[in-house]
Protein backbone atom coordinates (compact mmCIF):
# COMPACT_ATOMS: atom_id res chain seq x y z
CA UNK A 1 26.60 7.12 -12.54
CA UNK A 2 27.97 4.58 -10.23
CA UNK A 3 27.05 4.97 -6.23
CA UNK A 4 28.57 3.29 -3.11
CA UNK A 5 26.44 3.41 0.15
CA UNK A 6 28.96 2.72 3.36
CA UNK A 7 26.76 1.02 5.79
CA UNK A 8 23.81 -0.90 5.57
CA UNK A 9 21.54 -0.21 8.13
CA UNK A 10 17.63 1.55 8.31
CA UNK A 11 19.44 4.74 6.57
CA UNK A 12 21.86 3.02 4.05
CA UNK A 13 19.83 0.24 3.20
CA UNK A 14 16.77 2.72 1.97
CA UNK A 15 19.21 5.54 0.27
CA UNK A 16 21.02 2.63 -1.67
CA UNK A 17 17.83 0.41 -2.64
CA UNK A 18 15.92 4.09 -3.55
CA UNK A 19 19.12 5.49 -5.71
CA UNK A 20 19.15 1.74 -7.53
CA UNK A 21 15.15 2.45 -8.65
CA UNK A 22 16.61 5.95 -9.93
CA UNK A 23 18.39 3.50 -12.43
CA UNK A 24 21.38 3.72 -11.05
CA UNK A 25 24.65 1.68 -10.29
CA UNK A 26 24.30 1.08 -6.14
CA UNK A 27 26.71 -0.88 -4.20
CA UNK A 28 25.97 -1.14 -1.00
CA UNK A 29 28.75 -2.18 1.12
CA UNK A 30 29.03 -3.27 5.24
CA UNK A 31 31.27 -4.85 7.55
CA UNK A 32 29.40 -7.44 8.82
CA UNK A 33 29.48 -10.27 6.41
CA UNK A 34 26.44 -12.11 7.92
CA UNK A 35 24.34 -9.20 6.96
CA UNK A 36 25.84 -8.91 3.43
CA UNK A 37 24.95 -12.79 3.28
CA UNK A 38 21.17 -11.74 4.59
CA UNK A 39 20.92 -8.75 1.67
CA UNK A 40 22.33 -10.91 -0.82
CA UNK A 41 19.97 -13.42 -0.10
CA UNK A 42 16.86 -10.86 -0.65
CA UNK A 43 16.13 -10.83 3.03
CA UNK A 44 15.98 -7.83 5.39
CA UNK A 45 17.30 -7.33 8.73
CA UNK A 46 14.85 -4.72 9.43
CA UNK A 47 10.90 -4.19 8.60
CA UNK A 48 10.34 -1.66 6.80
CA UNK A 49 6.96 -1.76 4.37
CA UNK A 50 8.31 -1.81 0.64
CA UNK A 51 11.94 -1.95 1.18
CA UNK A 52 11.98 -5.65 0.55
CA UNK A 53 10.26 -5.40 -2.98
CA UNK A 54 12.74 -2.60 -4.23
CA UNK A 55 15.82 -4.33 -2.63
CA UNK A 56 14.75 -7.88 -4.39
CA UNK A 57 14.15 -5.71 -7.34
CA UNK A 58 16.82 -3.96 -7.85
CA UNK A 59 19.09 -7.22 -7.12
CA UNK A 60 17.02 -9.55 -9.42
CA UNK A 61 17.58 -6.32 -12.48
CA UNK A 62 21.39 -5.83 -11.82
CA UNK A 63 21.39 -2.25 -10.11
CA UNK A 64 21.70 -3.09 -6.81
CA UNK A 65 24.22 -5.41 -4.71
CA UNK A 66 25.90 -5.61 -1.46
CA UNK A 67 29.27 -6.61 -0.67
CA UNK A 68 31.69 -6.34 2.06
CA UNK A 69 34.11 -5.40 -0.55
CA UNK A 70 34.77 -2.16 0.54
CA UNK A 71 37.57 -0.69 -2.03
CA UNK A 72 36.28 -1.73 -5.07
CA UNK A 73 32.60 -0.70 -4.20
CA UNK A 74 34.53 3.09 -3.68
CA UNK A 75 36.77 2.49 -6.62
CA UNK A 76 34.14 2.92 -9.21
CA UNK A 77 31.70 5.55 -7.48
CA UNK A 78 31.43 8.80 -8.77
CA UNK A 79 28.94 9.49 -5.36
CA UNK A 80 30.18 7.75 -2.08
CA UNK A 81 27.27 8.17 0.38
CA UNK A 82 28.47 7.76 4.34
CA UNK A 83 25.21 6.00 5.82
CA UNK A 84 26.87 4.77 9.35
CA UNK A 85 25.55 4.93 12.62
CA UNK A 86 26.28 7.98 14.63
CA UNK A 87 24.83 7.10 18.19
CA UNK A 88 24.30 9.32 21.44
CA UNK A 89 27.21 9.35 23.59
CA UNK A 90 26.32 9.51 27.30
CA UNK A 91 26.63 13.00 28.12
CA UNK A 92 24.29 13.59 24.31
CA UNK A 93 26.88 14.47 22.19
CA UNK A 94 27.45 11.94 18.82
CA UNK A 95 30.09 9.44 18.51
CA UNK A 96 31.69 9.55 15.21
CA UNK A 97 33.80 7.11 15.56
CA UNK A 98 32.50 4.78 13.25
CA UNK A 99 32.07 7.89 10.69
CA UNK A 100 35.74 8.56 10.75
CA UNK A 101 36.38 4.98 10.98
CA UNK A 102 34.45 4.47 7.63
CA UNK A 103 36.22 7.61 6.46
CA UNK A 104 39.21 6.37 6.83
CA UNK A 105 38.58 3.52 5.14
CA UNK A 106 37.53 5.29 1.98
CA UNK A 107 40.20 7.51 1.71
CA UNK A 108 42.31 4.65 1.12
CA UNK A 109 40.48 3.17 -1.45
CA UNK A 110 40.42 6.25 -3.10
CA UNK A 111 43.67 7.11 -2.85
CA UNK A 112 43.72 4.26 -6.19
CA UNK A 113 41.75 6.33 -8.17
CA UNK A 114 42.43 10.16 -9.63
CA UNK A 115 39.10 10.68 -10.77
CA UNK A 116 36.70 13.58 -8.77
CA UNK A 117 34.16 11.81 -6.02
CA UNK A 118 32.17 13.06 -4.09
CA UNK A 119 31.99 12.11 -0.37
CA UNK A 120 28.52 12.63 0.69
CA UNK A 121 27.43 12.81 4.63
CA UNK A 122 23.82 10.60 5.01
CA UNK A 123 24.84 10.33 8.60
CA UNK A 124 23.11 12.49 10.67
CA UNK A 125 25.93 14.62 12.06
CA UNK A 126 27.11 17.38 14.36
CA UNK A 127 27.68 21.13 13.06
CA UNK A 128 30.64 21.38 11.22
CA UNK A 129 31.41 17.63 10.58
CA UNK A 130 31.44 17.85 6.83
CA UNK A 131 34.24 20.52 7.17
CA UNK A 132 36.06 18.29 9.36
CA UNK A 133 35.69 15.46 7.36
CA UNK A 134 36.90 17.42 4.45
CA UNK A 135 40.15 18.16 6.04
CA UNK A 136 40.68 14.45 7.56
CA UNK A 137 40.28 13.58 3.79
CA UNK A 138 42.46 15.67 2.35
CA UNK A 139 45.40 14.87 4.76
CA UNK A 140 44.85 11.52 3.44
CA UNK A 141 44.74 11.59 -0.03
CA UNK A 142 47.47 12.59 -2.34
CA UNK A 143 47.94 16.08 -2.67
CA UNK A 144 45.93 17.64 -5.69
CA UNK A 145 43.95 14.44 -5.94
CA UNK A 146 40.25 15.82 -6.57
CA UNK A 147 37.65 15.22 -4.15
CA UNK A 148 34.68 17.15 -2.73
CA UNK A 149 32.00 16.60 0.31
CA UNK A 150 28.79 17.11 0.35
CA UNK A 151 26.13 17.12 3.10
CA UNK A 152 22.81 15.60 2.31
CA UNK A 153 20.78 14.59 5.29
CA UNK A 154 18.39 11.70 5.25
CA UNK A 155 14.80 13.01 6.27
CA UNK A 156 13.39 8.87 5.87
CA UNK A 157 10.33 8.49 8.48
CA UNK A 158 10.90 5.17 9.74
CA UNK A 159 7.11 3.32 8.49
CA UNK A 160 7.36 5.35 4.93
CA UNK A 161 10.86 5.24 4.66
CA UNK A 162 10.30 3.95 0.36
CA UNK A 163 8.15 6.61 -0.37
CA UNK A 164 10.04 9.32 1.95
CA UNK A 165 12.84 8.54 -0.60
CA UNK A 166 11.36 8.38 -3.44
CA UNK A 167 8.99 11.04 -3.10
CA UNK A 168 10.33 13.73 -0.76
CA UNK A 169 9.51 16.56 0.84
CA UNK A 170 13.02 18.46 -0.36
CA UNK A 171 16.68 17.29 -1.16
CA UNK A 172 18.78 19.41 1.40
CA UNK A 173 22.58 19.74 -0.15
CA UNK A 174 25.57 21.22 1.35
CA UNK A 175 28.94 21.77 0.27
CA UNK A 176 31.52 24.24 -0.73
CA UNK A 177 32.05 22.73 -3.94
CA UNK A 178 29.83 23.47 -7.20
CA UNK A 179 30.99 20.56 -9.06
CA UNK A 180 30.34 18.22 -5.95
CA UNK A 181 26.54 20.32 -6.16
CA UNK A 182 26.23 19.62 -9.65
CA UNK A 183 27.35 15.82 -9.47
CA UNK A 184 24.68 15.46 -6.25
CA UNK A 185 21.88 17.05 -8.23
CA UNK A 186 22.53 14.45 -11.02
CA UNK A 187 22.12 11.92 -8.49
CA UNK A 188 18.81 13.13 -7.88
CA UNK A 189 17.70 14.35 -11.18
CA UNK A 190 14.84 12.04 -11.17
CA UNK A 191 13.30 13.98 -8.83
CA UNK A 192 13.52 17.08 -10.71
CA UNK A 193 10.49 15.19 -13.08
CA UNK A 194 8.33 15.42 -9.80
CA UNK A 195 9.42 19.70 -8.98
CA UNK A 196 11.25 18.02 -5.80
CA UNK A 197 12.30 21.29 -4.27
CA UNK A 198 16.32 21.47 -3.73
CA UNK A 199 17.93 23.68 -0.93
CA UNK A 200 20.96 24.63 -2.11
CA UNK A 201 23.22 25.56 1.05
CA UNK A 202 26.51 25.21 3.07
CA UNK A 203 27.51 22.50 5.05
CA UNK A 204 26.81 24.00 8.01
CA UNK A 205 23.54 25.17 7.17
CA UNK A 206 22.14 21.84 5.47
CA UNK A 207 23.60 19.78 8.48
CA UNK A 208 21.46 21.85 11.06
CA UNK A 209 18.37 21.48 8.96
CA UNK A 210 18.30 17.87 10.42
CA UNK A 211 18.75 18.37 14.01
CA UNK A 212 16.02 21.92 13.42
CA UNK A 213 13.74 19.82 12.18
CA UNK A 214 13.55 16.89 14.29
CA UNK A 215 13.93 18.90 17.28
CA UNK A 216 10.73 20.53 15.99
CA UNK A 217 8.41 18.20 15.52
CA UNK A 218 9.44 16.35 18.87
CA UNK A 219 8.48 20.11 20.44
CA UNK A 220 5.19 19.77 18.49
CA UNK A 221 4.83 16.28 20.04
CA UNK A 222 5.52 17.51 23.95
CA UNK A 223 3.32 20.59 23.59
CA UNK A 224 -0.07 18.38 22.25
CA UNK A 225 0.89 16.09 25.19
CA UNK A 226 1.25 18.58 27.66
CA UNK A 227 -2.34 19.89 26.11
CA UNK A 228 -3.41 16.68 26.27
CA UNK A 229 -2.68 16.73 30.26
CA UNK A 230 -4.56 19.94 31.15
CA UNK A 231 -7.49 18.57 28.64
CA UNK A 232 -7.76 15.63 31.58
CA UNK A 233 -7.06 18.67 34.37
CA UNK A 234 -9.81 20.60 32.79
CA UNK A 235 -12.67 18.36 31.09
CA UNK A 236 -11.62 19.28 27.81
CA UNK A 237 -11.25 17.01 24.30
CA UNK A 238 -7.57 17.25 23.18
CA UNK A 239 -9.21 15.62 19.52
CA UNK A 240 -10.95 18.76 19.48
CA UNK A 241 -8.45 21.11 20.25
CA UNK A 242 -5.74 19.20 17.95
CA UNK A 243 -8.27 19.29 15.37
CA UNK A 244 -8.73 23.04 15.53
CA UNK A 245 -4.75 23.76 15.78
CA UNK A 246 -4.61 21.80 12.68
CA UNK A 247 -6.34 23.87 10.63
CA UNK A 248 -4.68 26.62 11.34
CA UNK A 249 -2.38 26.61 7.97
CA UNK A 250 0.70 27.72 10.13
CA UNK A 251 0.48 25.21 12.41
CA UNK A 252 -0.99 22.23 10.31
CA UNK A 253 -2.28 19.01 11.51
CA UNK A 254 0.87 16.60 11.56
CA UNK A 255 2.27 15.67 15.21
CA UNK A 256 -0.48 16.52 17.03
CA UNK A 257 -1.42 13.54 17.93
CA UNK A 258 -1.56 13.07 22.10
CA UNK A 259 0.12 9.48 23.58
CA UNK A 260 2.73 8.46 25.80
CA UNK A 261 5.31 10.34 23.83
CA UNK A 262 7.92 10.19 21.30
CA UNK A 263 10.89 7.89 20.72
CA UNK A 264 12.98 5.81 17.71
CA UNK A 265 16.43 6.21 16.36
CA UNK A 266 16.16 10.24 15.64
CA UNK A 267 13.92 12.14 17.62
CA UNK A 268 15.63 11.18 21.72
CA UNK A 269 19.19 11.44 19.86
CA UNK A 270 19.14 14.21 17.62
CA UNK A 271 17.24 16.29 20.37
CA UNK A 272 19.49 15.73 22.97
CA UNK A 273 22.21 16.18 20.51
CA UNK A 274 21.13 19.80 19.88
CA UNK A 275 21.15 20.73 23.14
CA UNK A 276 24.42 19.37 23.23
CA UNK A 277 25.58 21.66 20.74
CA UNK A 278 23.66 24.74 21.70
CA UNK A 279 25.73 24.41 25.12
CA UNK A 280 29.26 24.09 23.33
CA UNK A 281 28.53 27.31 21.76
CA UNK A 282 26.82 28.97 24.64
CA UNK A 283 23.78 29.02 22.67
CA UNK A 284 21.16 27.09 24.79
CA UNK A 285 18.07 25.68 23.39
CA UNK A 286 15.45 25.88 26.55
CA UNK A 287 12.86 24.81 23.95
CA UNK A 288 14.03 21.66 23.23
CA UNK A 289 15.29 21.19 26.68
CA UNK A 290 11.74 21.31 27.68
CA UNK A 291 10.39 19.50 24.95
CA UNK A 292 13.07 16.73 26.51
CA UNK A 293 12.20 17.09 29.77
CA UNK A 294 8.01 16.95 29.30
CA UNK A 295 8.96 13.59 27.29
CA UNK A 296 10.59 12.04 29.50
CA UNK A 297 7.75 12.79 32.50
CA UNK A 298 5.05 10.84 29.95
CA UNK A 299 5.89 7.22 30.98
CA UNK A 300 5.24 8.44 34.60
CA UNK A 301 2.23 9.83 33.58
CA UNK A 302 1.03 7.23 31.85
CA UNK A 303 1.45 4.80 34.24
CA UNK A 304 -0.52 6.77 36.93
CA UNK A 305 -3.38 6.64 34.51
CA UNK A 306 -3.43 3.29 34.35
CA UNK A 307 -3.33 2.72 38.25
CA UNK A 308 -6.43 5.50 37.90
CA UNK A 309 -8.14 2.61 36.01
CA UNK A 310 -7.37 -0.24 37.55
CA UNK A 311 -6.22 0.53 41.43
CA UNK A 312 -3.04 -0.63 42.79
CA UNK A 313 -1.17 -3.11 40.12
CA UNK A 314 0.96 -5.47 42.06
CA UNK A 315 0.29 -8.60 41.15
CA UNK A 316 -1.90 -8.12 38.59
CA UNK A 317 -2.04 -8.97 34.86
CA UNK A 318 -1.61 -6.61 32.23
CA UNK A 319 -1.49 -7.13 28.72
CA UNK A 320 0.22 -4.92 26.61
CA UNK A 321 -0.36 -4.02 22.73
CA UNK A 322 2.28 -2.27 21.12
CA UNK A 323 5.93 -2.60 21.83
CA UNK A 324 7.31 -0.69 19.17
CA UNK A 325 7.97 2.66 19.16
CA UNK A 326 5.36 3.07 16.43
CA UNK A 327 3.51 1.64 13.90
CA UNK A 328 4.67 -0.15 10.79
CA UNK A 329 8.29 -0.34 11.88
CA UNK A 330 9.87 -2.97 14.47
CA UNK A 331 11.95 0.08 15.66
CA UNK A 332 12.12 -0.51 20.03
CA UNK A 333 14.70 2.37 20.58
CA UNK A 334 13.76 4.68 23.10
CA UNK A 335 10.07 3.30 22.56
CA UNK A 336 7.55 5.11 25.29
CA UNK A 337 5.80 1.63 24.80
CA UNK A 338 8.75 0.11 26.48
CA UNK A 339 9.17 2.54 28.88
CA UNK A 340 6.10 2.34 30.18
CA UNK A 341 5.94 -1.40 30.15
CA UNK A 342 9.18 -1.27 32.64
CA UNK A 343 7.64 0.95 34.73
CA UNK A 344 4.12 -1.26 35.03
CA UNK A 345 6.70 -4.11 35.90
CA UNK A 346 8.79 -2.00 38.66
CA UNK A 347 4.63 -1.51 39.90
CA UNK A 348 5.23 -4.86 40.39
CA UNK A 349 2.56 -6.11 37.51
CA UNK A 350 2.58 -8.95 35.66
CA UNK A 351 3.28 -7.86 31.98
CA UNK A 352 2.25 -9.78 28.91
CA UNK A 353 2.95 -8.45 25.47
CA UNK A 354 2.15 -8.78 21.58
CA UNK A 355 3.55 -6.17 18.68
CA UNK A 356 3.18 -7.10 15.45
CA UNK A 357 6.86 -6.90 14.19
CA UNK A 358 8.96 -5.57 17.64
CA UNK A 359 8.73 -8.40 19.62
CA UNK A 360 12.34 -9.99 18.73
CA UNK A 361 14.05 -6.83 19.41
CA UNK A 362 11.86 -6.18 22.28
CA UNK A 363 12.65 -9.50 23.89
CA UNK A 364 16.46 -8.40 23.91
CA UNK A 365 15.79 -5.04 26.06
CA UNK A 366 12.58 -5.52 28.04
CA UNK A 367 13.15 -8.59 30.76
CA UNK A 368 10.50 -9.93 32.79
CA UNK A 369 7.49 -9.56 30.40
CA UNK A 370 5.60 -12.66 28.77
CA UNK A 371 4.70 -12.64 24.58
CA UNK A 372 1.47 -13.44 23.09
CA UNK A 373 0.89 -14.84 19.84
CA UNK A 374 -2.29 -11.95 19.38
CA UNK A 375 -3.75 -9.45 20.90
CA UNK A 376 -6.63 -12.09 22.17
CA UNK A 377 -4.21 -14.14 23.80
CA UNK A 378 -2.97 -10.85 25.37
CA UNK A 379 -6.16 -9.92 26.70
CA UNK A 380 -6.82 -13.22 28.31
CA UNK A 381 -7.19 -13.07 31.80
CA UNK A 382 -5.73 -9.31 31.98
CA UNK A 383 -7.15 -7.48 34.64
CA UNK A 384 -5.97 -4.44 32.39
CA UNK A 385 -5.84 -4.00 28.49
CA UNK A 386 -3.23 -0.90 27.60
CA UNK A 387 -3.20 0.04 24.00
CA UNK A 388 0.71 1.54 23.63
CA UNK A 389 1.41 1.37 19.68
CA UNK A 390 -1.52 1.97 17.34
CA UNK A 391 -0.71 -0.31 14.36
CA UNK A 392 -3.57 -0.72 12.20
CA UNK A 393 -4.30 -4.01 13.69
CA UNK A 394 -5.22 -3.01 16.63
CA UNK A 395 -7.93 -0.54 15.48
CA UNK A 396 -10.67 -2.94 14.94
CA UNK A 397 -10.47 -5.63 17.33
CA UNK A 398 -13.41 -7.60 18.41
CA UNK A 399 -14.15 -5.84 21.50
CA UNK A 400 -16.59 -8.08 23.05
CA UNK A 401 -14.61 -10.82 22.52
CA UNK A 402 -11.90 -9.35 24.68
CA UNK A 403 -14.19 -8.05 27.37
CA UNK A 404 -15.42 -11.39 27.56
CA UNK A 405 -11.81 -13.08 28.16
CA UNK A 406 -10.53 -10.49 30.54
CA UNK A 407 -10.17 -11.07 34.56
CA UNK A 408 -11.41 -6.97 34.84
CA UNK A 409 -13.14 -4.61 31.55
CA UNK A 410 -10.38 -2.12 32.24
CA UNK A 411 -8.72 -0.31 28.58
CA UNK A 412 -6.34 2.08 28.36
CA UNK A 413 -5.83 3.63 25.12
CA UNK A 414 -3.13 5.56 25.48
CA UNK A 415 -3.16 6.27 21.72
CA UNK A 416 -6.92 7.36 21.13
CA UNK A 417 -7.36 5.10 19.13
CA UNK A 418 -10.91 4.67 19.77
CA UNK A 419 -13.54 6.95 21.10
CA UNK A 420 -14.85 6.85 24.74
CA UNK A 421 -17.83 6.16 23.63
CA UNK A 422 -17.76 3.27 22.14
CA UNK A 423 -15.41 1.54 25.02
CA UNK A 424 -18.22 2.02 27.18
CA UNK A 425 -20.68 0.89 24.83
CA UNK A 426 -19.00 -2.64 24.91
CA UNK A 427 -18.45 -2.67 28.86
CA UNK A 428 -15.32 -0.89 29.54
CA UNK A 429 -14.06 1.16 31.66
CA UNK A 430 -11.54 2.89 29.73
CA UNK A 431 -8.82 5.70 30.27
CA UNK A 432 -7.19 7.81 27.18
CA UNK A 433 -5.65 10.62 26.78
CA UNK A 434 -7.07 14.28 27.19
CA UNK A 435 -10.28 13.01 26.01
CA UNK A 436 -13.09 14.72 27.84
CA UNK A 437 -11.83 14.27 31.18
CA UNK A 438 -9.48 11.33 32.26
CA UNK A 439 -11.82 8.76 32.98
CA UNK A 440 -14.98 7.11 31.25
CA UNK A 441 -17.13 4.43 31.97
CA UNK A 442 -18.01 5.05 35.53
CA UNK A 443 -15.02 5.62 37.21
C-alpha cells in the first residue's frame, strides 16, 4: 500500500513518519518548499521526542519522503490522509479553508487516475465535514470515478506523539463506505498484532469522538483546578484529594493534575469549537462553556498568588521557568505559561525567561521579556522564582544554589512540582497550588 499525507505539520508529520514504520509507502507532501527542503534534509521544524529518529529512519530505508509534488504523491496512493491545519476562527468556529483548499487540489490529481482511493480526514474537523467533503469531491471528479472518505481522527498527545501513534489507545474510523473501512483497516493492520481496539462508526459519529474527548479532559482539567482553589480557601491538600479521585476506577488518575491551566493546539480550539457547534444546533454545552470560562480565570489567579508571595511587583524581577505550554514539546499556543507571563509584565514586572525548547517560538509572541541561557541564570537576582512548565529539568534543581543567587527566597510552583516542605527546608517562601493552604514558609 502506497500513502500520501497532505500537510506536514505536528499532525501530518507524525501520521506519515508512524504509517512509514508500519512498512509502508508514505509520501508526505506540503506547500512550503523550505520545509520540504528542512524534512528532506532529516531535520524537524518542530520538537517532538522520537519523531526525528523515525523520520531519518524511514528516509535513510526508502519508505518515507517529502515532496512538494503534490499530484504524483496522490497519483499512486491507495490512502490519501488530509493532515492540514484547521484553526479557530474568531467567533470559535473552524476555518476550513485550507481543508477544501487541499481538497481541491487532490481532486484534480485524482481525476488522472480510475483506481478506488480513499480520502481520509486527519484534520480535526467540524460535524458533518466528511459528508461535505464527499460531495465537494464528487462534483469534481468524473462521474462514476470510484472514491470513498473516511474519517479517522488523530488522538497524538503532543510530548508522546511516536508512541501515541504507534501504540494507541483505539483507531476511530468513519465512513459510509465498507471498502473505504476495509482499505483503512489495512492501513492499520499492524496494530491488529497489538489487539488495538477499532471503533467502527459513521462519519458523524467518529468526527465528534475528537471534539468529546478533548472537551473532556479539558473539563477534568478546570474541575481539579477549581478543587485546587477551594483546597487554598479551605486548608486542604489538592495532592491528596487528586490522589483519592484517582483511584476511583471511574474517574482514574490522568488530568488531575492542579496548575495554571490548560492550553496547546487542541484543547482552547476544539473546546471552543464545540460550543460553537452545540449553539448552531441549539444544543448548548454549559459544561464545556464552564470548563472555558474557569480556564480562562487561571492566569488571573495565578498571578494574584504570586503578588501573595512577593507583594506588589512593579519593578521587580521575576524569572520565569517554563514557557511552553507543557513539557517535552516547544508547543507556545494558548500556553497558560505565557499568559501568565503577560500578565506579570502588564503588573509592570520585569520578566526573564528560560524553557528548554519554546523559547524561539516564544520570542515571536511574548514581547518585553528577557531569555536566560538556564534556569540559574534565571534565578539570578529574581526577587521571585515562578515554576510555569514542569519539564523534567526543572524537578531537581540545586535549590540552594538558587536561593543563594536570588535578590528575595520567594518560589512559586505553580505546577507542584515539589513539596512545601522541602521549599522551606532550603529557605523559601513558596506558594503552589491547593497544597495545604496557599502559603508556606512563613507568610
Amino acid at each position: 500500500m502506497k500513502i500520501a499525507v497532505i500537510g506536514t505539520g505536528y499532525v501530518g508529520l507524525a501520521a506519515g513518519a508512524g504509517f512509514s514504520e508500519f512498512g509502508f509507502q508514505v509520501a508526505c507532501v506540503d506547500i512550503d518548499e523550505k520545509k520540504i527542503q528542512q524534512l528532506k534534509e532529516g531535520r524537524l521544524p518542530i520538537y517532538e521526542p522520537g519523531l526525528e529518529d523515525i523520520v531519518q529512519r524511514g528516509q535513510r530505508e526508502g519508505r518515507l519522503r517529502f515532496t512538494v509534488d503534490l499530484e504524483e504523491a496522490v497519483r499512486e496512493a491507495q490512502v490519501i490522509f488530509l493532515a492540514v491545519g484547521t484553526p479557530s476562527a474568531p467567533d470559535g468556529s473552524v476555518d476550513l479553508e485550507a481543508l477544501f483548499a487541499a481538497a481541491e487540489s487532490v481532486a484534480r490529481a485524482m481525476a488522472k487516475s480510475a483506481d478506488f482511493q480513499v480520502v481520509a480526514v486527519k484534520s480535526t474537523v467540524p460535524v458533518g465535514t466528511c459528508r461535505r467533503l464527499k460531495k465537494f469531491l464528487s462534483e469534481r471528479l468524473p462521474e462514476g470515478r470510484p472514491f470513498a472518505v473516511a474519517s479517522n481522527p488523530e488522538f497524538l498527545r503532543e510530548g508522546s506523539a511516536v508512541q501515541d501513534f504507534l501504540r494507541p489507545d483505539r483507531v476511530v474510523l468513519g465512513s459510509d463506505s465498507e471498502e473505504a473501512l476495509s482499505v483503512m483497516k489495512k492501513a492499520y493492520d499492524a496494530l491488529y498484532l497489538i489487539e488495538t481496539p477499532f471503533v467502527i462508526t459513521s462519519f458523524e459519529t467518529a468526527e465528534l469522538v475528537k471534539y468529546a474527548t478533548n472537551a473532556f479532559l479539558a473539563t477534568k482539567v478546570s474541575f481539579i483546578n477549581e478543587i485546587a482553589g477551594f483546597c487554598d480557601a479551605v486548608g486542604a491538600d489538592v495532592h491528596m484529594v487528586a490522589r483519592a479521585l484517582g483511584l476511583d476506577g471511574r474517574i482514574s488518575r490522568k488530568f488531575l493534575h492542579p496548575g495554571p491551566g490548560f492550553g496547546g493546539s487542541c484543547f482552547p480550539k476544539d473546546t471552543r469549537a464545540l460550543v460553537r457547534m452545540g449553539s448552531e444546533h441549539r444544543s448548548p454545552f454549559r459544561i464545556v462553556e464552564a470548563a472555558l470560562e474557569a480556564n480562562e480565570r487561571l492566569a488571573e489567579r495565578m498571578v494574584q498568588k504570586i503578588e501573595a508571595l512577593a507583594g506588589d511587583l512593579r519593578g521587580k524581577r521575576v524569572g520565569v521557568l517554563g514557557l511552553a505550554f507543557k513539557p517535552n514539546t516547544d508547543d507556545v499556543r494558548e500556553s497558560p505559561a505565557l499568559r501568565v507571563a503577560a500578565a506579570l509584565l502588564k503588573r509592570g514586572a520585569r520578566v526573564k525567561a528560560y524553557d528548554p525548547e519554546a523559547m524561539e517560538n516564544a520570542k515571536r509572541v511574548l514581547k518585553g521579556v528577557g531569555y536566560a541561557n538556564d534556569p540559574y541564570e534565571v534565578a539570578e537576582g529574581s526577587h521571585v522564582l515562578v515554576l510555569l512548565t514542569e519539564w523534567n529539568q526543572f524537578r531537581k534543581l540545586d535549590l540552594e544554589r538558587i536561593r543563594k543567587s536570588m535578590a528575595e527566597a520567594n518560589f512559586a510552583d505553580l505546577r507542584n512540582v515539589y513539596e512545601p516542605e522541602e521549599l522551606r527546608a532550603a529557605g523559601f517562601r513558596s506558594v503552589g497550588v491547593g497544597r495545604q493552604g496557599s502559603l508556606s514558609g512563613g507568610v
